[in-house]
N, C-alpha and C. Protein backbone atom coordinates (compact mmCIF):
# COMPACT_ATOMS: atom_id res chain seq x y z
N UNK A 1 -46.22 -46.17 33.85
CA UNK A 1 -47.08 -45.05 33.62
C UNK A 1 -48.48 -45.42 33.95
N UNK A 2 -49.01 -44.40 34.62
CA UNK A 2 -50.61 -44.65 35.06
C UNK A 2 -51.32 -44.34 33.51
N UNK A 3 -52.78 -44.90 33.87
CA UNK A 3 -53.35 -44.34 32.85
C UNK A 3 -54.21 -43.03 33.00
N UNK A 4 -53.65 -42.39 33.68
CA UNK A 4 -54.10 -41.10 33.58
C UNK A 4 -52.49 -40.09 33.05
N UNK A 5 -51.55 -40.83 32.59
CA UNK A 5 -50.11 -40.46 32.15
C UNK A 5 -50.48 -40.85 30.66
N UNK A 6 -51.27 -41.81 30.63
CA UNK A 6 -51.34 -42.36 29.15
C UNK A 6 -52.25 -41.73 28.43
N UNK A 7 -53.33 -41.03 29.20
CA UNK A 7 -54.19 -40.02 28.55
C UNK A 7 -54.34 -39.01 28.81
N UNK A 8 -52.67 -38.40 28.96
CA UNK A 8 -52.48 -37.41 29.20
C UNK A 8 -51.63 -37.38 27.92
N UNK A 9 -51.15 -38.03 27.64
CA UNK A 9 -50.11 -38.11 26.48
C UNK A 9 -50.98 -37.97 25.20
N UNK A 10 -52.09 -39.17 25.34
CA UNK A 10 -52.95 -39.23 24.33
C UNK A 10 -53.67 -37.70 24.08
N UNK A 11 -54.23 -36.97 25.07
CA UNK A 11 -54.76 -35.76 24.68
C UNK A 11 -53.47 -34.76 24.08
N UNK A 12 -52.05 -35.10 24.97
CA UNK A 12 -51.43 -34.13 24.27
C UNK A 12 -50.59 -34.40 22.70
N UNK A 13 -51.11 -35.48 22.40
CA UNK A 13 -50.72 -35.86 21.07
C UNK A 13 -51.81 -35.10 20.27
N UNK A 14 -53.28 -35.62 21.05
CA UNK A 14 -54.40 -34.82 20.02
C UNK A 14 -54.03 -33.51 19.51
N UNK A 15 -53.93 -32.88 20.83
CA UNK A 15 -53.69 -31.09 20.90
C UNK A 15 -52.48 -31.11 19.76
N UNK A 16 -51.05 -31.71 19.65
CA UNK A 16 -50.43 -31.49 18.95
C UNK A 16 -50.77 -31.39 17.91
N UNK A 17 -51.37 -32.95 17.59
CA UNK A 17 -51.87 -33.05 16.06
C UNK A 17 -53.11 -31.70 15.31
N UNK A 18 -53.96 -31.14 16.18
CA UNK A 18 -54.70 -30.29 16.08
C UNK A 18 -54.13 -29.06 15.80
N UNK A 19 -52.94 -28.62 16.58
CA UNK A 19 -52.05 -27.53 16.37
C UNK A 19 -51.36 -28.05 15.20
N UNK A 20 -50.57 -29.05 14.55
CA UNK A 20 -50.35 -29.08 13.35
C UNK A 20 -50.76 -28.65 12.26
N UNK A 21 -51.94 -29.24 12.27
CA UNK A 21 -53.58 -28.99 11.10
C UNK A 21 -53.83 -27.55 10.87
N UNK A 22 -54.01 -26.61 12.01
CA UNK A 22 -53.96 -25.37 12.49
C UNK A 22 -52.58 -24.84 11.91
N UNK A 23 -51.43 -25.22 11.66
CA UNK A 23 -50.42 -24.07 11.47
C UNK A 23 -50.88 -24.64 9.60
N UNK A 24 -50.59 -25.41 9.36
CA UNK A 24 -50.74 -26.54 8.36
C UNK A 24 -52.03 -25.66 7.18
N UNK A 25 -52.58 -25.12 8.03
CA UNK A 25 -53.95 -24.80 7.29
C UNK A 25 -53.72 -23.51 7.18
N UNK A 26 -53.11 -23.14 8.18
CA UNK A 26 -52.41 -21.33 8.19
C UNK A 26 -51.24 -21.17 6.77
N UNK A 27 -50.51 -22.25 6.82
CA UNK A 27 -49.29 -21.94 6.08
C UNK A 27 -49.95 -22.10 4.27
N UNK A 28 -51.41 -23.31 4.31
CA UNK A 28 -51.72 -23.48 3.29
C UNK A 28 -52.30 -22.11 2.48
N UNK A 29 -52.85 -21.32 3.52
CA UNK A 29 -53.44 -20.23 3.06
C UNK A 29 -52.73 -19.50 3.02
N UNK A 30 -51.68 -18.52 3.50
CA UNK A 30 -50.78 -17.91 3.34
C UNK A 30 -49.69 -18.09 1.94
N UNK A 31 -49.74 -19.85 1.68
CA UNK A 31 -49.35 -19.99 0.23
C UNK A 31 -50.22 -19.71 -0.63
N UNK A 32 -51.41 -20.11 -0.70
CA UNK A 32 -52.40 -19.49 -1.50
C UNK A 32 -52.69 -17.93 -1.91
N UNK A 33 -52.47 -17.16 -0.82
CA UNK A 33 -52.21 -15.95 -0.80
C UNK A 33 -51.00 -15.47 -1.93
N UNK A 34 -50.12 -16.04 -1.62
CA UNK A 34 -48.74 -15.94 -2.20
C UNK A 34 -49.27 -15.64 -3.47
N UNK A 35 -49.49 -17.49 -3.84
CA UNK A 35 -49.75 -17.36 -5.09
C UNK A 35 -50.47 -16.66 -6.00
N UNK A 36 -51.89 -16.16 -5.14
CA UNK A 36 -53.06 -15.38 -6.10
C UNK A 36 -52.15 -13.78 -6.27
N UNK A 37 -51.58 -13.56 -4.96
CA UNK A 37 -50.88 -12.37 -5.00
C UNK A 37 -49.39 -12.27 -6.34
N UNK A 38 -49.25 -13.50 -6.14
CA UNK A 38 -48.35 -13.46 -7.46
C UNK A 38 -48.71 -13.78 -9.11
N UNK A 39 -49.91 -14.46 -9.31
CA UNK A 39 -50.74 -14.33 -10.57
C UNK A 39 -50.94 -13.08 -10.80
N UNK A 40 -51.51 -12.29 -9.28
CA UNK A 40 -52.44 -11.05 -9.78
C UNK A 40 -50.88 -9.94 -9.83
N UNK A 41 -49.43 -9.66 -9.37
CA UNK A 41 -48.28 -9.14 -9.95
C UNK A 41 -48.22 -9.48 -11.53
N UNK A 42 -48.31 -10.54 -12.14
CA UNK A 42 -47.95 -11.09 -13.49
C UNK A 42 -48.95 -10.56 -14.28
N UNK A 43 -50.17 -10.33 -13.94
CA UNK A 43 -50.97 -9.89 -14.66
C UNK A 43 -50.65 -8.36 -14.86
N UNK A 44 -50.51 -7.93 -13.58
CA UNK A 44 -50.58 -6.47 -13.71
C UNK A 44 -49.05 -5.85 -14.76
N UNK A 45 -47.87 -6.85 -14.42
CA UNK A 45 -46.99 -6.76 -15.49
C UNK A 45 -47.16 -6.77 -16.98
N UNK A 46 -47.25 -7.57 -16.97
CA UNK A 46 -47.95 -8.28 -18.53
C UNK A 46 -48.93 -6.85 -18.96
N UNK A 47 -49.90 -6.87 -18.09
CA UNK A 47 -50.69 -5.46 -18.25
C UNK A 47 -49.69 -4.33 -18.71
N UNK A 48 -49.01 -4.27 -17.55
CA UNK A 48 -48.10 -2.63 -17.94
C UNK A 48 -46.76 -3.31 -19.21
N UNK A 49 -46.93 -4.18 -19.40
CA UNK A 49 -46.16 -4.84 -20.75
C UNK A 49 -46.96 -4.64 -22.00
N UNK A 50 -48.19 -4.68 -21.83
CA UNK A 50 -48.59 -4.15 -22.94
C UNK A 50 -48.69 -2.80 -23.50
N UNK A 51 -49.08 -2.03 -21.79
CA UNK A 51 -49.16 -0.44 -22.37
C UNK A 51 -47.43 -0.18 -22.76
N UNK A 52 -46.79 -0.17 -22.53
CA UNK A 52 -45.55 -0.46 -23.03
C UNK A 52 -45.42 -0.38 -24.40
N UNK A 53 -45.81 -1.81 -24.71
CA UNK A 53 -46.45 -1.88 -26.27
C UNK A 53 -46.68 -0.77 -27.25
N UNK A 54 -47.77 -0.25 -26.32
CA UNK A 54 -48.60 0.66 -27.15
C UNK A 54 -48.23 1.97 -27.26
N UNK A 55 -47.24 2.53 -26.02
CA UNK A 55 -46.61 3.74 -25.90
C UNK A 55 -45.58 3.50 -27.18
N UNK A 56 -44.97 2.55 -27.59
CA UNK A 56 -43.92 2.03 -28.86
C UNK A 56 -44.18 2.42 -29.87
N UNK A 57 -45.35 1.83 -30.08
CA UNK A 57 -46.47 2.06 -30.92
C UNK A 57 -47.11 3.66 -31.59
N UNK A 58 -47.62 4.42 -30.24
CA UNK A 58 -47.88 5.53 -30.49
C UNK A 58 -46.35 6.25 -30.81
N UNK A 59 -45.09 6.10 -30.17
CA UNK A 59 -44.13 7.10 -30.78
C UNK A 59 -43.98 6.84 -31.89
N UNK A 60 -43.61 5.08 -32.40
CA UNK A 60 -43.58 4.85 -33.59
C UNK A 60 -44.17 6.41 -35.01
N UNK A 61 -45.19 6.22 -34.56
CA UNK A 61 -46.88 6.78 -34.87
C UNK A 61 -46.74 8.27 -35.28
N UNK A 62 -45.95 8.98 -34.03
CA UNK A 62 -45.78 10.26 -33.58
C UNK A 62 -44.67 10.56 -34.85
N UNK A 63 -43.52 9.57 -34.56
CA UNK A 63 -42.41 10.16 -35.13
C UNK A 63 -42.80 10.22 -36.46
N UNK A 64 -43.47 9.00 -37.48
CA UNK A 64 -44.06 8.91 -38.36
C UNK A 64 -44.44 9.89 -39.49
N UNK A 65 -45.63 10.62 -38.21
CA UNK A 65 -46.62 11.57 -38.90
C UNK A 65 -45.58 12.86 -38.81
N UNK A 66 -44.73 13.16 -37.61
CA UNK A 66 -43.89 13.87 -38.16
C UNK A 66 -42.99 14.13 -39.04
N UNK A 67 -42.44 13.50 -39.76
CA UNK A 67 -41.69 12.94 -40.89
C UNK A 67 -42.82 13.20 -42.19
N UNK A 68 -43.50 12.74 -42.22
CA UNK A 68 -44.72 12.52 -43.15
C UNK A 68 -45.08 14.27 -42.94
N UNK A 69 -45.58 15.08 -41.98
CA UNK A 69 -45.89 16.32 -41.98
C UNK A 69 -44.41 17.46 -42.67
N UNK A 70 -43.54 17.17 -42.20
CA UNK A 70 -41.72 17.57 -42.72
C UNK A 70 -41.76 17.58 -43.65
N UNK A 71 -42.25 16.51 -44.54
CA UNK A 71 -42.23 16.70 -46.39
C UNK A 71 -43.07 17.61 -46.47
N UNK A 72 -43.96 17.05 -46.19
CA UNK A 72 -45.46 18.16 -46.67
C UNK A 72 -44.83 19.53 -46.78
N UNK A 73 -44.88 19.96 -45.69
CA UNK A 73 -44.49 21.51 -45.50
C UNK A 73 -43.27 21.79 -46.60
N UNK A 74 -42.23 20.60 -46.65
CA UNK A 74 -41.17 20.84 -47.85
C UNK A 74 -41.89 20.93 -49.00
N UNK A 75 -42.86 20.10 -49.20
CA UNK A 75 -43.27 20.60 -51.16
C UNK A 75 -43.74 21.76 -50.99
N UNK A 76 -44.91 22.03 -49.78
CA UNK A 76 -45.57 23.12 -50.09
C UNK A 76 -44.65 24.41 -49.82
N UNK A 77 -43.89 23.92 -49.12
CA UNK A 77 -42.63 25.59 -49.14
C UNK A 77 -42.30 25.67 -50.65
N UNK A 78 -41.50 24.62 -51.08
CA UNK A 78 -40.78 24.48 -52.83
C UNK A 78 -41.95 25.28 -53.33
N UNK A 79 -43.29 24.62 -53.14
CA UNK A 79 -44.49 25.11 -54.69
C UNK A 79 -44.59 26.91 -54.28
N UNK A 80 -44.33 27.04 -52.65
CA UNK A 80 -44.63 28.34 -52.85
C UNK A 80 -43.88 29.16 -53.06
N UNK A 81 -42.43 28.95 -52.94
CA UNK A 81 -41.15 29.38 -53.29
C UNK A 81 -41.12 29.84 -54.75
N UNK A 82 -42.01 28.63 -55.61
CA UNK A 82 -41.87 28.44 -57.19
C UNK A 82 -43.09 29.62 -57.37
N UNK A 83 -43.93 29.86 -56.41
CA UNK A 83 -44.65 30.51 -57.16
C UNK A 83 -44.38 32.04 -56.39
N UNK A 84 -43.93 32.43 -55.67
CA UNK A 84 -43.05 33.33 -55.07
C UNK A 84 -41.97 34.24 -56.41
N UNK A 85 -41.18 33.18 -56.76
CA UNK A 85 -40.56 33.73 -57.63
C UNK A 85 -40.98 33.66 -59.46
N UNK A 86 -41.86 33.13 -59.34
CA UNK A 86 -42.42 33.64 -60.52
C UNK A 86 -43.12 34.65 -60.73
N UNK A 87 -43.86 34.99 -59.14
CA UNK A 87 -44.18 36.24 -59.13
C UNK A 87 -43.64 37.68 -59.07
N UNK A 88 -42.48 37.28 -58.53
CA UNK A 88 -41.16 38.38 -59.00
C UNK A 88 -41.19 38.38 -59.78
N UNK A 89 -40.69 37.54 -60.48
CA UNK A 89 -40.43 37.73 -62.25
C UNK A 89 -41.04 38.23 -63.35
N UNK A 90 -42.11 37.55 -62.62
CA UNK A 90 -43.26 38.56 -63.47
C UNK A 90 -43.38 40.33 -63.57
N UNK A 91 -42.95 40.61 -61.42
CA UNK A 91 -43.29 42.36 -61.36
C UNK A 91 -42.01 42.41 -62.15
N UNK A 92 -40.65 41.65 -62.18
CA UNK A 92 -39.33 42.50 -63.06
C UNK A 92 -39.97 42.54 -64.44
N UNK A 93 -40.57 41.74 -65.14
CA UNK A 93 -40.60 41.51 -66.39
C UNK A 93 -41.27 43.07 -66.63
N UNK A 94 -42.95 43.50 -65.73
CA UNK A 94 -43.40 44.49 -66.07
C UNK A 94 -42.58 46.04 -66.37
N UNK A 95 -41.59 45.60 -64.77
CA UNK A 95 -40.60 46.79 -64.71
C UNK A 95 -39.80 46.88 -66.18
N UNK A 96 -39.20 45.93 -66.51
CA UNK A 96 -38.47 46.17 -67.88
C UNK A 96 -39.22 46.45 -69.26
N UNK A 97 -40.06 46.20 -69.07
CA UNK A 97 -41.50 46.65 -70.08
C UNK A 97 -42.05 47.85 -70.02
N UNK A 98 -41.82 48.81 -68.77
CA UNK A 98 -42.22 49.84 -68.59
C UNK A 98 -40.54 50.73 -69.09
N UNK A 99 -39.50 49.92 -69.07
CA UNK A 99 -38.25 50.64 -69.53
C UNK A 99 -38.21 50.30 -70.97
N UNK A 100 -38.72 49.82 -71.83
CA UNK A 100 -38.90 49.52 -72.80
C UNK A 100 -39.71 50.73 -73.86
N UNK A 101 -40.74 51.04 -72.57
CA UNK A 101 -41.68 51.78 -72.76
C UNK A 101 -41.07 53.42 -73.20
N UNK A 102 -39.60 53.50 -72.48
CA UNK A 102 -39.43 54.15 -72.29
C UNK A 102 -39.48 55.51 -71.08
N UNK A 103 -39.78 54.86 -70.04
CA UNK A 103 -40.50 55.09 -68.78
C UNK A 103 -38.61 55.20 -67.82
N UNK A 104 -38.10 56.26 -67.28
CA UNK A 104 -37.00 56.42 -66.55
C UNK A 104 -37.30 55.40 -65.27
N UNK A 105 -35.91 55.15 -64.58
CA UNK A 105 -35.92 54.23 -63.17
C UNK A 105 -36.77 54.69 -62.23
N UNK A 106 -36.37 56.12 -61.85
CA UNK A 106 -37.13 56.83 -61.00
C UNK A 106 -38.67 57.29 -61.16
N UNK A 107 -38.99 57.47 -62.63
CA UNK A 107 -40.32 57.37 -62.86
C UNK A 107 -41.57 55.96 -62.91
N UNK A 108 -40.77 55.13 -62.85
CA UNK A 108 -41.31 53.70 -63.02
C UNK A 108 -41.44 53.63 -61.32
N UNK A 109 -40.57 53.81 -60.74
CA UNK A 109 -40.35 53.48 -59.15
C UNK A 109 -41.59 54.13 -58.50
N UNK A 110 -41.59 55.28 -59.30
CA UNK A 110 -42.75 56.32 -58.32
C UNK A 110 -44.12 56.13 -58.86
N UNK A 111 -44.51 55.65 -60.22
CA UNK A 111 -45.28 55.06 -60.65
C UNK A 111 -46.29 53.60 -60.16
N UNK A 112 -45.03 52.74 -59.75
CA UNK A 112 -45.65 52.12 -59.29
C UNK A 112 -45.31 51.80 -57.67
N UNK A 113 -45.00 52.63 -56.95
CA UNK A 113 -44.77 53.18 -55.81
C UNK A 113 -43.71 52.19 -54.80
N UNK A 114 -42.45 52.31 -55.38
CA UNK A 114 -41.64 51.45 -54.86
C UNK A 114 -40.27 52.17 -55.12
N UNK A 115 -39.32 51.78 -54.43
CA UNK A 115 -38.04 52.95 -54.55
C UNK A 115 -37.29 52.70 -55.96
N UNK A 116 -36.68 53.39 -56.57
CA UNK A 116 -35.04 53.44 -57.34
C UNK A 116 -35.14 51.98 -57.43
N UNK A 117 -34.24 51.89 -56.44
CA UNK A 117 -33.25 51.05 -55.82
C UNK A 117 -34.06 49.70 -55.99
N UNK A 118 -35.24 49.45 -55.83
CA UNK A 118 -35.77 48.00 -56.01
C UNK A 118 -36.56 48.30 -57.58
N UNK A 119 -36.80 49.33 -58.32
CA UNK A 119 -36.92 48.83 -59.71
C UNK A 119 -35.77 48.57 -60.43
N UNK A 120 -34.33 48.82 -60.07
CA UNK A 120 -32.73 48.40 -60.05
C UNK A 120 -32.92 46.85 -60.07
N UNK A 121 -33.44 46.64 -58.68
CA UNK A 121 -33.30 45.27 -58.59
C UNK A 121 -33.99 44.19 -59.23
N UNK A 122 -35.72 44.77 -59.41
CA UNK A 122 -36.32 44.01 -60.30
C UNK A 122 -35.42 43.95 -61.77
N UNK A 123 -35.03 44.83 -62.15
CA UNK A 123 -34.44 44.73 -63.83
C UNK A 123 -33.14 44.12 -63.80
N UNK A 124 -32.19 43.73 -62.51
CA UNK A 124 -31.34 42.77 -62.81
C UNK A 124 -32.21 41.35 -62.34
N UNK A 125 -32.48 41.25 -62.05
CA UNK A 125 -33.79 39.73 -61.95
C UNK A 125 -34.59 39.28 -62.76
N UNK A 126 -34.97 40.49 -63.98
CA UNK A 126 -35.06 40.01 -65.56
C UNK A 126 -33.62 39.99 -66.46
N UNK A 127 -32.94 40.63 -65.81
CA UNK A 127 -31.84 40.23 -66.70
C UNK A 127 -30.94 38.88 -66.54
N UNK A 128 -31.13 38.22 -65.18
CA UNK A 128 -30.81 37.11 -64.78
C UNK A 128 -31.81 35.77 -65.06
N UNK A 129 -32.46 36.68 -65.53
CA UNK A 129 -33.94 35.05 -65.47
C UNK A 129 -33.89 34.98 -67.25
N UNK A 130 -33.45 35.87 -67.98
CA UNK A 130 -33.45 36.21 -69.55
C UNK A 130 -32.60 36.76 -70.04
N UNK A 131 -31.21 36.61 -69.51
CA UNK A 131 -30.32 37.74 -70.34
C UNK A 131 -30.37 38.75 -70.14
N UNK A 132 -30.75 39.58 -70.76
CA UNK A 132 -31.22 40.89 -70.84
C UNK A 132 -32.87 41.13 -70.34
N UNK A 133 -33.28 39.88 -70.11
CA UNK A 133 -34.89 40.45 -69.90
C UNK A 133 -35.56 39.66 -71.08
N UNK A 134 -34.91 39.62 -72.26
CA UNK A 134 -35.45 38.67 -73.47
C UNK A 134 -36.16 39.13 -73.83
N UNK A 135 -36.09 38.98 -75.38
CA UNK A 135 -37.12 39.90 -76.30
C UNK A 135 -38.49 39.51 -75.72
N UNK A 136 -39.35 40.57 -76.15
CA UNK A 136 -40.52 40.21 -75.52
C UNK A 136 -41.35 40.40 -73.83
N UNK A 137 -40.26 40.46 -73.13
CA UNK A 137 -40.48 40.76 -71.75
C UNK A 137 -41.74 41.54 -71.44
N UNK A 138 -41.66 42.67 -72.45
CA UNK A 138 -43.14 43.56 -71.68
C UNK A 138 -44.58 42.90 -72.25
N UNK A 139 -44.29 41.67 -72.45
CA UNK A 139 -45.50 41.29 -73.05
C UNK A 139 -46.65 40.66 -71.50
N UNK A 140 -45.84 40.53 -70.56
CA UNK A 140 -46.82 40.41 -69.36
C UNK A 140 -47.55 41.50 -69.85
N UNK A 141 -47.45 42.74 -69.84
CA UNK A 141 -48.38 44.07 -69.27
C UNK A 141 -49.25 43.53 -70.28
N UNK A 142 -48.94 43.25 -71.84
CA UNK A 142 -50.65 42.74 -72.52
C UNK A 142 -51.16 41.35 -72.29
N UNK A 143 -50.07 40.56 -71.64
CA UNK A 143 -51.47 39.19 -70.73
C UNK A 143 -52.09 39.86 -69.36
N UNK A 144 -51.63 40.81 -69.48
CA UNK A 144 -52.31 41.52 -68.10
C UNK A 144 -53.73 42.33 -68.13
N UNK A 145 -53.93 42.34 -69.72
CA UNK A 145 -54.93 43.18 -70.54
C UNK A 145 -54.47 44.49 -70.38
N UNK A 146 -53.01 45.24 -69.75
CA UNK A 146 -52.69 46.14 -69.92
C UNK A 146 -52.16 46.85 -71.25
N UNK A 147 -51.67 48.45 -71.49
CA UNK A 147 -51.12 48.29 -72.27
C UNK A 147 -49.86 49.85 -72.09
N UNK A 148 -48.54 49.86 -73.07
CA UNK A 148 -47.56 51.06 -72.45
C UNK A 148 -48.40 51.98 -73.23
N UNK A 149 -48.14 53.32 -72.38
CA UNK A 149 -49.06 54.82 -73.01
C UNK A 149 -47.43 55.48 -73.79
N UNK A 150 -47.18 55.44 -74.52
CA UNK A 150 -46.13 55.96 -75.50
C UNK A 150 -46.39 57.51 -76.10
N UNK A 151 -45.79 58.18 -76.01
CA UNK A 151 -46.33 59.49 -76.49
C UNK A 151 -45.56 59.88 -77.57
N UNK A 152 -45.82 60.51 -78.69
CA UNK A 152 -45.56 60.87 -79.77
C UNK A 152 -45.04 59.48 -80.70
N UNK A 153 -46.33 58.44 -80.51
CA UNK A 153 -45.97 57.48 -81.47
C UNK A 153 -47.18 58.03 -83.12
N UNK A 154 -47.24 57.16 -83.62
CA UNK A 154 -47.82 57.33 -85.23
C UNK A 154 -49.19 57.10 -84.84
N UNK A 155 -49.50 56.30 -83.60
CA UNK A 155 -50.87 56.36 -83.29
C UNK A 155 -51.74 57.76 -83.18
N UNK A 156 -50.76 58.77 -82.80
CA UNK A 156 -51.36 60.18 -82.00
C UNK A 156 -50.73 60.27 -80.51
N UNK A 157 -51.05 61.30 -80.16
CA UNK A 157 -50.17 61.68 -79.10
C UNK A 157 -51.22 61.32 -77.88
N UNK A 158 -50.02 60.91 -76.98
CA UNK A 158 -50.66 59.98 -75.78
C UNK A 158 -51.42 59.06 -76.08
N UNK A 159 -51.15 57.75 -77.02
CA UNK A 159 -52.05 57.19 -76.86
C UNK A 159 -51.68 55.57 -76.75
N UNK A 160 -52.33 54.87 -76.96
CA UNK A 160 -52.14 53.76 -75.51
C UNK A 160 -52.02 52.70 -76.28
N UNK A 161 -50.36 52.06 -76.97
CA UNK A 161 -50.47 51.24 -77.79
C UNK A 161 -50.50 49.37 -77.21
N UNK A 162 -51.08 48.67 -77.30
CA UNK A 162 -50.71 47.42 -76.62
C UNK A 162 -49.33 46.90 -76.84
N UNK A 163 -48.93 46.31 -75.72
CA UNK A 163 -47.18 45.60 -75.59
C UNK A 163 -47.79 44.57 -76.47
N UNK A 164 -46.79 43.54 -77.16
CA UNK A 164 -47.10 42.57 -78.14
C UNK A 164 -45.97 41.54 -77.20
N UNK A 165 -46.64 40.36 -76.62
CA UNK A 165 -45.51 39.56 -75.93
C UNK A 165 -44.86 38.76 -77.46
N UNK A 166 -43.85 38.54 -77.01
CA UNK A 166 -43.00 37.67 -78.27
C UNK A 166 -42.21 36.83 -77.35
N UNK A 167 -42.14 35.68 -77.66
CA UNK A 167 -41.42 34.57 -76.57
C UNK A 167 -42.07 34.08 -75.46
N UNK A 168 -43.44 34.53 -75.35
CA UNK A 168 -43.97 34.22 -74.01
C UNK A 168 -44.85 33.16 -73.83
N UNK A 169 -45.30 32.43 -72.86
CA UNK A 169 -46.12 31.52 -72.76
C UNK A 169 -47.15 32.85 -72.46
N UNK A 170 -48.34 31.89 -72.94
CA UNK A 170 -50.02 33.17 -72.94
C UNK A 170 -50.42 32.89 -71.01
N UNK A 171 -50.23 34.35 -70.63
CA UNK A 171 -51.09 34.40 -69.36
C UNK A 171 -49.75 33.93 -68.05
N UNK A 172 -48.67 33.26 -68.42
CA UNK A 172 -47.61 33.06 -67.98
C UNK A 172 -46.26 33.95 -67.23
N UNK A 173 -46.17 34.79 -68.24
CA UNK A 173 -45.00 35.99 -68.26
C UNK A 173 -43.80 35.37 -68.46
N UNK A 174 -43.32 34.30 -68.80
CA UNK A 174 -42.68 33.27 -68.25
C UNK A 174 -41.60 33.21 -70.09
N UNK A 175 -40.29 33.46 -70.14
CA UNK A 175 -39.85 33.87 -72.08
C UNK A 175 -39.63 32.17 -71.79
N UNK A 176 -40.24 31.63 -73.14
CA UNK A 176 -40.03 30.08 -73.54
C UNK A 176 -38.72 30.19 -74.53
N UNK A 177 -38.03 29.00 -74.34
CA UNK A 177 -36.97 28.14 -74.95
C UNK A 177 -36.08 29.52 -74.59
């Protein structure tokens, strides 16, 4: 081999070695790439791993307060239910107090402007809440500061004797024991 064969070899070893370095430096960065590109995937996982988290979290949260709101509305239906029908009881109690009074179905109905048929119903709803209504029943109309107008009693005619509750809690309408 001449030495212009020998530094021909020698330059094309350089060039090789130079093109090595060159892919070498390509492939290093392209791994680097990789990698930052795959830290910055893990992060963004981890990231959407947490909102994850927190979506858990908020249903947790959701279902919670719904449950927690479900009672609520249950007592406050019960308390108003309770006070619903005490307030019935109360208009039956008056109704049977006004029959006490001596006051007919149909005159009580039109009196206090409601049919027959539902002062019927109020007076079996004192008779179910008291027996009969229970002594005492028209004593709402005097916690009511009302009183029955009775005519041809010993007072004088038409005149306006107070109901006397007997059995009642005061201001209640409500027959105790």
């Amino acid at each position: 081999m001449s030495s212009s064969g020998k530094s021909r070899g020698a330059k094309d070893l350089a060039r090789r070695r130079a093109a090595l370095e060159r892919v070498q430096a390509r492939l290093a960065e392209e791994r680097r790439a990789a990698e930052e590109a795959e830290q910055a995937r893990r992060l963004r996982e981890a990231s959407l791993d947490e909102l994850a988290a927190d979506f858990e979290l908020a249903q947790e949260d959701a279902g919670r307060i719904a449950e927690e709101v479900e009672a609520e509305v249950r007592r406050v239906r019960a308390r108003g239910e309770e006070r619903m029908r005490q307030a019935r009881l109360q208009a039956a109690q008056v109704v049977v107090a006004m029959g006490e009074a001596g006051e007919t179905v149909v005159a009580c109905g039109r009196r206090l402007g409601v049919s027959a048929e539902r002062v019927k119903e109020l007076r079996r709803l004192a008779r179910e809440a008291g027996g009969d209504g229970g002594p005492g029943v028209a004593g709402v109309a005097a916690d009511q500061g009302g009183g029955v107008a009775r005519s041809g009693t010993s007072r004088g005619q038409g005149g306006v004797e107070p109901v006397v509750g007997r059995g009642l809690v005061a201001g209640a309408g409500v027959p105790v024991g």
